[in-house]
Structures are given as C-alpha cells and as structure tokens.
PDB file of N, CA and C in Angstrom:
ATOM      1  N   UNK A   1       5.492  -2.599  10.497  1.00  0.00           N
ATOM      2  CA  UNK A   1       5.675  -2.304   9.096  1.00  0.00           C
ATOM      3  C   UNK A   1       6.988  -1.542   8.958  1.00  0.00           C
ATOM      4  N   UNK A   2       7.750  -2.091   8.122  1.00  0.00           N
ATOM      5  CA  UNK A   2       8.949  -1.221   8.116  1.00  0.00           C
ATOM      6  C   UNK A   2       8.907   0.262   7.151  1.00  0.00           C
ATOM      7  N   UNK A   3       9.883   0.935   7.409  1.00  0.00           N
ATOM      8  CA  UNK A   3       9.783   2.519   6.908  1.00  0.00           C
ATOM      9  C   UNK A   3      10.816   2.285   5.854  1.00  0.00           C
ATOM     10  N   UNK A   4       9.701   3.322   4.541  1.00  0.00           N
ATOM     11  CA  UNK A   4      10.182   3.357   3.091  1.00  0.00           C
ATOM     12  C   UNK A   4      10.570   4.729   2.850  1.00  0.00           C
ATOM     13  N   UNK A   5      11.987   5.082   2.429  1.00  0.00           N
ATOM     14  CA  UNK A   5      11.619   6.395   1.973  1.00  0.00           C
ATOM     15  C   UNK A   5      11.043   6.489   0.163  1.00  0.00           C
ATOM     16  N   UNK A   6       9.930   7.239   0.507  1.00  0.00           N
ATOM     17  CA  UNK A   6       9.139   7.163  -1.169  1.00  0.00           C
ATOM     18  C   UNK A   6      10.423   8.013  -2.324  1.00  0.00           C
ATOM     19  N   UNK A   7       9.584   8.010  -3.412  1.00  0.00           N
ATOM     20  CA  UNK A   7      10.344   8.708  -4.504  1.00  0.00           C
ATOM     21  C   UNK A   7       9.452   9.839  -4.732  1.00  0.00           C
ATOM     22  N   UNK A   8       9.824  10.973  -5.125  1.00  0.00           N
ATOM     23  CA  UNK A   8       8.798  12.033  -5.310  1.00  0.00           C
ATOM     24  C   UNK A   8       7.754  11.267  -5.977  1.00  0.00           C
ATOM     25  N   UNK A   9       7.267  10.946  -7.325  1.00  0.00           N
ATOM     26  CA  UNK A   9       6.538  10.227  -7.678  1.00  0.00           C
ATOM     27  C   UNK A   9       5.657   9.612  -6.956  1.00  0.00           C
ATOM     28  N   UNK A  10       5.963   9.230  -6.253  1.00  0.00           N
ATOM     29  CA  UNK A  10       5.102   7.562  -5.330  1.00  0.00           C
ATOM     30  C   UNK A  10       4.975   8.707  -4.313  1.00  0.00           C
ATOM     31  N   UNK A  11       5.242   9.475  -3.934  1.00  0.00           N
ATOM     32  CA  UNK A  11       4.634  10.804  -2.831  1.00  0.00           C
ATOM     33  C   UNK A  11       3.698  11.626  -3.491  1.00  0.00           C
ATOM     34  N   UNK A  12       3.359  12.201  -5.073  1.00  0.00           N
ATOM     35  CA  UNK A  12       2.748  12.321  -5.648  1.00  0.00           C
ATOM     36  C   UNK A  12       1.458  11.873  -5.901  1.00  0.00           C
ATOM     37  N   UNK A  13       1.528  10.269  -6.363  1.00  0.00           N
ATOM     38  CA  UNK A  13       0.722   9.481  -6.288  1.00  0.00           C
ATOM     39  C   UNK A  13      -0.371   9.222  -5.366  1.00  0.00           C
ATOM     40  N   UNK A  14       0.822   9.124  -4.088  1.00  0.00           N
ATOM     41  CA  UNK A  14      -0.526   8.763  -2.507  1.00  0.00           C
ATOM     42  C   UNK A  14      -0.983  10.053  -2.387  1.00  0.00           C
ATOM     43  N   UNK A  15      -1.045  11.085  -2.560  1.00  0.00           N
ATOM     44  CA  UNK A  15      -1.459  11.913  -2.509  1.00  0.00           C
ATOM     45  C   UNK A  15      -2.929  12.220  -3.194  1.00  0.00           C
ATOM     46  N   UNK A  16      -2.956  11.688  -4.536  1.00  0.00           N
ATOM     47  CA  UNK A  16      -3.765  11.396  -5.244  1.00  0.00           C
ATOM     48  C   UNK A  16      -5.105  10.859  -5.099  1.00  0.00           C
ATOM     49  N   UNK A  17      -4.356   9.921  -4.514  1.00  0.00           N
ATOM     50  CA  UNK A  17      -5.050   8.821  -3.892  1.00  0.00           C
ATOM     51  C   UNK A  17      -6.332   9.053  -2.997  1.00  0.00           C
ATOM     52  N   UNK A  18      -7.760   8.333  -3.769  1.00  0.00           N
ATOM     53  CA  UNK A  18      -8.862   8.497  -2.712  1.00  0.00           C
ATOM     54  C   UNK A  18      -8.893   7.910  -1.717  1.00  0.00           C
ATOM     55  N   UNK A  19      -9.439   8.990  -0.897  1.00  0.00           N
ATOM     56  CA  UNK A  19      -9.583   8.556   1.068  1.00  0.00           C
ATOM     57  C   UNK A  19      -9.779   7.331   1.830  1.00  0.00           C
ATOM     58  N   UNK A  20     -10.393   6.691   0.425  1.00  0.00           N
ATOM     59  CA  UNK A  20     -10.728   5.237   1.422  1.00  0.00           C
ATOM     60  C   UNK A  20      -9.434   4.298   0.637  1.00  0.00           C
ATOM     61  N   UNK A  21      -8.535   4.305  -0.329  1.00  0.00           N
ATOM     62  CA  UNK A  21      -7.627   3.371  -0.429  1.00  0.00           C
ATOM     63  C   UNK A  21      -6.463   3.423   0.785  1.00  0.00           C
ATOM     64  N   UNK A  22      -5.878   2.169   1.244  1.00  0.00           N
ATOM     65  CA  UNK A  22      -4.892   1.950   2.424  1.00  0.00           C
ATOM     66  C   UNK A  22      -3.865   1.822   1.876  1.00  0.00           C
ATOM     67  N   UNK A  23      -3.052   2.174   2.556  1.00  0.00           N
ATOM     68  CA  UNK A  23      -1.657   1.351   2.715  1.00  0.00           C
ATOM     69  C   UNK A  23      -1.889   0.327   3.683  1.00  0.00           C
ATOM     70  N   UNK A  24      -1.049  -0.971   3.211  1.00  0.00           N
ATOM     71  CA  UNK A  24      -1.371  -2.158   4.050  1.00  0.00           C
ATOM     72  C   UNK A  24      -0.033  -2.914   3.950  1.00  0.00           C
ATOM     73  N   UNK A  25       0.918  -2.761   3.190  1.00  0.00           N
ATOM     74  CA  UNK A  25       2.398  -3.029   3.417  1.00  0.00           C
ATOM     75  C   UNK A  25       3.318  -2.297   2.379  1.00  0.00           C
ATOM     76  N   UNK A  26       4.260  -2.959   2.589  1.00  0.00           N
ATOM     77  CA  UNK A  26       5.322  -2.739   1.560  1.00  0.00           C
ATOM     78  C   UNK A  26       6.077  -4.028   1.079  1.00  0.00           C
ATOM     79  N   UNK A  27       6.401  -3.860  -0.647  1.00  0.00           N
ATOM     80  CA  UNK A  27       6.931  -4.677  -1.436  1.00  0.00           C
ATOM     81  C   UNK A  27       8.316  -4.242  -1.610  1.00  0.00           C
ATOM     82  N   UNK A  28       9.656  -4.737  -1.478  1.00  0.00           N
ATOM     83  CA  UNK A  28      10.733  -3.709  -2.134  1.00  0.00           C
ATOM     84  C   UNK A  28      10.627  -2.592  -2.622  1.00  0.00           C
ATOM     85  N   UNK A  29      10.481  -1.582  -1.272  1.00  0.00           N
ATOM     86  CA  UNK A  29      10.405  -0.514  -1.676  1.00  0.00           C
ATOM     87  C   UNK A  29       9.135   0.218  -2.452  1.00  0.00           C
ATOM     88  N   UNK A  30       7.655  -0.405  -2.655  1.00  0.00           N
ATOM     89  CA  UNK A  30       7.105  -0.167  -3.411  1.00  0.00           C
ATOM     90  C   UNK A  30       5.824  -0.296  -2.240  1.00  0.00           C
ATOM     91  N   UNK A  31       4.817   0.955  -2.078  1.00  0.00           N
ATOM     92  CA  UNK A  31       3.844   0.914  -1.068  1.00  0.00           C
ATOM     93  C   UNK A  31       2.419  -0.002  -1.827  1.00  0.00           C
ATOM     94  N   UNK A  32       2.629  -1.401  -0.683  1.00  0.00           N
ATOM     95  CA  UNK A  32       0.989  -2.020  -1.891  1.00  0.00           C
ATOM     96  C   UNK A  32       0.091  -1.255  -0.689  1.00  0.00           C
ATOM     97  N   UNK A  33      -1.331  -1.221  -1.749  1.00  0.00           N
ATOM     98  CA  UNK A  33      -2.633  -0.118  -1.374  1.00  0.00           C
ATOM     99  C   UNK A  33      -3.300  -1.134  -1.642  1.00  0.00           C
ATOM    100  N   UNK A  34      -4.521  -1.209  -1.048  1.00  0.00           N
ATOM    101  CA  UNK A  34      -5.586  -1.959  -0.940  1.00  0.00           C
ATOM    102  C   UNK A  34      -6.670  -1.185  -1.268  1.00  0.00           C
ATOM    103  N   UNK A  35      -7.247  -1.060  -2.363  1.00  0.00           N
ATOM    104  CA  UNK A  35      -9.081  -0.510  -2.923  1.00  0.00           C
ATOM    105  C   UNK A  35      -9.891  -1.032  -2.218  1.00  0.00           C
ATOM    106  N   UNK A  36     -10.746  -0.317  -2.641  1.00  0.00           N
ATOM    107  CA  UNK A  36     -11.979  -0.317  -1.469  1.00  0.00           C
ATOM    108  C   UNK A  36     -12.889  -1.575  -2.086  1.00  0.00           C
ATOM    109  N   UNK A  37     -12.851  -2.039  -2.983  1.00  0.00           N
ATOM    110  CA  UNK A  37     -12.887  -3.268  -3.096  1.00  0.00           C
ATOM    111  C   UNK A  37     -11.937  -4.669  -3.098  1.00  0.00           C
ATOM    112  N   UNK A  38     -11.275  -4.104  -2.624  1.00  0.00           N
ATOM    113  CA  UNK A  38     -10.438  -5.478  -1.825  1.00  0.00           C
ATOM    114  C   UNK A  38      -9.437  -5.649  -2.938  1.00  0.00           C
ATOM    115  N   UNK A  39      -8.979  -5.382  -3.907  1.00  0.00           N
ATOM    116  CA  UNK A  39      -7.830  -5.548  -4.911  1.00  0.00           C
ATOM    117  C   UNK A  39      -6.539  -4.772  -4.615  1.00  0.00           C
ATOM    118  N   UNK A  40      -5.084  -5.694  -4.281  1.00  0.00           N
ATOM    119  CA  UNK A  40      -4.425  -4.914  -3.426  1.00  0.00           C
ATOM    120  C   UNK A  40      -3.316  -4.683  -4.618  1.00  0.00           C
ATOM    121  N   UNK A  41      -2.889  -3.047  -4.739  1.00  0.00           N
ATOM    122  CA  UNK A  41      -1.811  -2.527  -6.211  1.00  0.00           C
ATOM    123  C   UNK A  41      -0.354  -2.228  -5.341  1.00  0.00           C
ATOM    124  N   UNK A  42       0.725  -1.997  -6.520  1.00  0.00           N
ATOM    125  CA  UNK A  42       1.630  -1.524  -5.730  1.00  0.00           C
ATOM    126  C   UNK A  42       1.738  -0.160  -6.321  1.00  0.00           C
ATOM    127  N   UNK A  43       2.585   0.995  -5.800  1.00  0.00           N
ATOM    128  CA  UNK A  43       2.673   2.139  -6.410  1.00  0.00           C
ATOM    129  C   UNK A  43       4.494   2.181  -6.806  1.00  0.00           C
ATOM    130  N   UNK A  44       4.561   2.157  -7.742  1.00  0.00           N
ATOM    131  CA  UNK A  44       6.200   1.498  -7.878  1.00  0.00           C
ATOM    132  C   UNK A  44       6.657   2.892  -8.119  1.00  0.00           C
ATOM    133  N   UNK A  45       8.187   3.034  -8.433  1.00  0.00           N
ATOM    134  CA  UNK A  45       9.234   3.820  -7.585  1.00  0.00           C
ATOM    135  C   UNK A  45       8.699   5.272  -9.115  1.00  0.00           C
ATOM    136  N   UNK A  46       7.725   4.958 -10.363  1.00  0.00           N
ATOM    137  CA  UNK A  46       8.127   6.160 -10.990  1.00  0.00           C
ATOM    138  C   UNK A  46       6.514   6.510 -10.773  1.00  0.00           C
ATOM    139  N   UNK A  47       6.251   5.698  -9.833  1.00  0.00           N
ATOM    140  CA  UNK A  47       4.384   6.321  -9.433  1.00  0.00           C
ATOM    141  C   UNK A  47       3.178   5.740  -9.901  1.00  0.00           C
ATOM    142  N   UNK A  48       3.562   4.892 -10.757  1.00  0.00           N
ATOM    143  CA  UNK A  48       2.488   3.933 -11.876  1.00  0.00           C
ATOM    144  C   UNK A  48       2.182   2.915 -10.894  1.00  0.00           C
ATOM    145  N   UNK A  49       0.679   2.817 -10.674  1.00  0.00           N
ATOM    146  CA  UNK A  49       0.583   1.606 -10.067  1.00  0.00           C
ATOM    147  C   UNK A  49       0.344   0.185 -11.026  1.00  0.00           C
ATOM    148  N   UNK A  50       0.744  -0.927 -10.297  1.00  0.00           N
ATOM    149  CA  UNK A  50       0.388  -2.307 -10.773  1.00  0.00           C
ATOM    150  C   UNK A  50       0.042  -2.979  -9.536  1.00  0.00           C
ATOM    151  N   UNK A  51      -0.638  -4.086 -10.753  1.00  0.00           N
ATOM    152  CA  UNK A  51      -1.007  -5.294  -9.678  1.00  0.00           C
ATOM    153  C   UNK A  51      -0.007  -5.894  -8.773  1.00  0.00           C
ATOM    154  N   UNK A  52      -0.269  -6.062  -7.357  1.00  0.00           N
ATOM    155  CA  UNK A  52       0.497  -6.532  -6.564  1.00  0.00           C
ATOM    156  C   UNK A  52       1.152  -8.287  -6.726  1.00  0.00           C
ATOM    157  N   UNK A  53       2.302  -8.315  -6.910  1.00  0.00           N
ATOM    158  CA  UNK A  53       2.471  -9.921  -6.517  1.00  0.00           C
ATOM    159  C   UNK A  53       1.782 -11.026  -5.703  1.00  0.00           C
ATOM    160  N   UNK A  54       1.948 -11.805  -6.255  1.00  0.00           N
ATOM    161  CA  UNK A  54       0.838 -13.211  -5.935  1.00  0.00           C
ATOM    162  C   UNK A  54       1.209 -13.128  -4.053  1.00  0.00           C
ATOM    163  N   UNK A  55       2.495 -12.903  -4.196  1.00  0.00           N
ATOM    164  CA  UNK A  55       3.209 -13.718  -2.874  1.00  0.00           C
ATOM    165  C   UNK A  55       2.728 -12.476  -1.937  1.00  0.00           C
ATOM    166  N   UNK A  56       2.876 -11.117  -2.434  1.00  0.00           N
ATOM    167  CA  UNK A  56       2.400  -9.965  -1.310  1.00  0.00           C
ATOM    168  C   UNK A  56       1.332 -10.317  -0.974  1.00  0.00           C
ATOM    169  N   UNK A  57       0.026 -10.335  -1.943  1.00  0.00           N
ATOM    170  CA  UNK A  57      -1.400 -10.623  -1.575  1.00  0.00           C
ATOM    171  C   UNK A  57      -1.713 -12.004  -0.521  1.00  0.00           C
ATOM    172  N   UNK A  58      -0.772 -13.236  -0.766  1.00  0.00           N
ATOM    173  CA  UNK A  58      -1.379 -14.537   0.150  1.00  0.00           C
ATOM    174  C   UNK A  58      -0.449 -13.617   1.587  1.00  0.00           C
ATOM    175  N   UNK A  59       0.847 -12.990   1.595  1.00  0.00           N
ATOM    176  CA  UNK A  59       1.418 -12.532   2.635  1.00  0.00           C
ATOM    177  C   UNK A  59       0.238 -11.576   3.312  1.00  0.00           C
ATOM    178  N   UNK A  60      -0.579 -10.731   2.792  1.00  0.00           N
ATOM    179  CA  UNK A  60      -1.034  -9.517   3.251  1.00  0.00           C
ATOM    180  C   UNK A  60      -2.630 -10.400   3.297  1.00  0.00           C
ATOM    181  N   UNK A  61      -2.971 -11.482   3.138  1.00  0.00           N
ATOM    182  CA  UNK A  61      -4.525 -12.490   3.548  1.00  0.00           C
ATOM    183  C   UNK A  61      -4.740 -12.501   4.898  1.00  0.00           C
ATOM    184  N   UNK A  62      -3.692 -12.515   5.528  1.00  0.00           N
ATOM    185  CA  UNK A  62      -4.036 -12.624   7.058  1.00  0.00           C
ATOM    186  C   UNK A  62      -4.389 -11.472   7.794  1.00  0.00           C
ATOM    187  N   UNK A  63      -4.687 -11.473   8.850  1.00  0.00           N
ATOM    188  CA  UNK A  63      -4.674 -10.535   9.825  1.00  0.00           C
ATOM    189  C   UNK A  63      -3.418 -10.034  10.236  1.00  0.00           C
ATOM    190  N   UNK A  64      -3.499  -8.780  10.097  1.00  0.00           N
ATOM    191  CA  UNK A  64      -2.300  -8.125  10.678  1.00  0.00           C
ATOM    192  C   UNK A  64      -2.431  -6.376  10.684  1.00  0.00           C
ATOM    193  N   UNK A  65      -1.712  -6.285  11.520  1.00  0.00           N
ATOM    194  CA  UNK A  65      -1.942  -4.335  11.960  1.00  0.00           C
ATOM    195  C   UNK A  65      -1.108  -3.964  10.472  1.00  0.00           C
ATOM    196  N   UNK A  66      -2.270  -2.725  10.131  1.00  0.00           N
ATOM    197  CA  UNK A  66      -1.794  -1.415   9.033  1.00  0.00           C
ATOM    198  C   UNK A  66      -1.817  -0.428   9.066  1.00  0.00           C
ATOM    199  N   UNK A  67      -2.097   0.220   8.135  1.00  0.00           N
ATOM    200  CA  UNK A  67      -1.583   1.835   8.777  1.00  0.00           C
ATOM    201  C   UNK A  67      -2.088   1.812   7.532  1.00  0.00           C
ATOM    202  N   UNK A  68      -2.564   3.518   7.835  1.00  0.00           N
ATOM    203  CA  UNK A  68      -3.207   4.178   6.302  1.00  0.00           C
ATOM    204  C   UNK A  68      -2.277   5.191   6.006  1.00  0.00           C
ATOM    205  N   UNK A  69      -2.060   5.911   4.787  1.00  0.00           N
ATOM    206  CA  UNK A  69      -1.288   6.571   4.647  1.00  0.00           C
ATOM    207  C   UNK A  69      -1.232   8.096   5.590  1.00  0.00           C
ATOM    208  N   UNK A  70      -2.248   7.874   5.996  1.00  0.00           N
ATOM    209  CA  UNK A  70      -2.011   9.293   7.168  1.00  0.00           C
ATOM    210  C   UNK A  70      -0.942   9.127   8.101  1.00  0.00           C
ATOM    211  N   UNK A  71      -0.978   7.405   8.600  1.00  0.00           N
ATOM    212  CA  UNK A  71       0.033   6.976   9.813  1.00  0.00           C
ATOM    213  C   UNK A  71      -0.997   6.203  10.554  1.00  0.00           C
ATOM    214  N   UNK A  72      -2.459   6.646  10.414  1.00  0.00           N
ATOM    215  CA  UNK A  72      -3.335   6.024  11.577  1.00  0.00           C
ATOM    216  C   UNK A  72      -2.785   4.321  11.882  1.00  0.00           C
ATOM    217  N   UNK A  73      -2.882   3.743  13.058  1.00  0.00           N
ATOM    218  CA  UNK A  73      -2.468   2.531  12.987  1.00  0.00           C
ATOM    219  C   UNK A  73      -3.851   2.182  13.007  1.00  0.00           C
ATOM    220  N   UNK A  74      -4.234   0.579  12.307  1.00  0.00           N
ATOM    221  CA  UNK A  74      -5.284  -0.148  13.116  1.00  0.00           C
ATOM    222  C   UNK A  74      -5.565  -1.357  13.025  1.00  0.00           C
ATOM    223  N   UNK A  75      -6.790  -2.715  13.068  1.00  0.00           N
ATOM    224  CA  UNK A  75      -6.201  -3.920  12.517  1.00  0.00           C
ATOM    225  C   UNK A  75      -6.999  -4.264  11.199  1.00  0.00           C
ATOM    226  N   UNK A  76      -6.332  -5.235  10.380  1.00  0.00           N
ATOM    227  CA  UNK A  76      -7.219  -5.699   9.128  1.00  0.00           C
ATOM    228  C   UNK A  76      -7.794  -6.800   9.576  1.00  0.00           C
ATOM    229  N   UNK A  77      -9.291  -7.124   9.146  1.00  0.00           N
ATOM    230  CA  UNK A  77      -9.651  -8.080   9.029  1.00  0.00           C
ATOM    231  C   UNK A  77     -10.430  -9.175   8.119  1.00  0.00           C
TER     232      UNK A  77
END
C-alpha cells in the first residue's frame, strides 16, 4: 500500500472513526475505509467522507493485504 501524507482534516476524521472501520487502500490521495458492513467510503482531503468509486471498490474485491489505521498489517478476505 503506498504512503499518503493526510491533511489535518482526514487525520481528524480517522481518528473519529469507530474501531472496527479499516483502511483498505488509497484513492488519489484520499484513504477508502471499509464499514463493518462491507460499504467501502473515501475520506477526502477536507475530511467529508463519500462513496468510494466504482473502479476502487471492483479494484479493492479481491484479496489483498491491508492495514488498519493503527498500521496492523493483515489479509482481506
């Protein structure tokens, strides 16, 4: 996963953020989170989240290693 530097905002935000939502990639610059029911948002650069792009979500369908916002690494499945 490549490294984003956040905007205060979007550092704000994950912060916010309940324990069980992930980080599971990144969009230009924008961290998409995955709910605990499976709906994956982005947190864009002034902290507001939206729905993630069509193309992130079929990109982020597969299996692949994530990381939660703590850093933990592990795999999705």
């Amino acid at each position: 996963m490549e490294t984003v530097e956040l905007s205060q905002q979007q550092s704000i935000r994950m912060a916010e953020l309940p324990e069980d939502y992930r980080v599971i990639g990144v969009e230009r610059s924008a961290p998409l989170v995955r709910k605990p029911g499976g709906q994956i948002i982005r947190i864009q650069q002034n902290g507001r989240l939206s729905a993630a792009t069509v193309a992130a979500r079929n990109r982020l369908a597969s299996p692949s290693p994530v990381s939660d916002w703590r850093g933990d690494a592990s795999w999705h499945e």
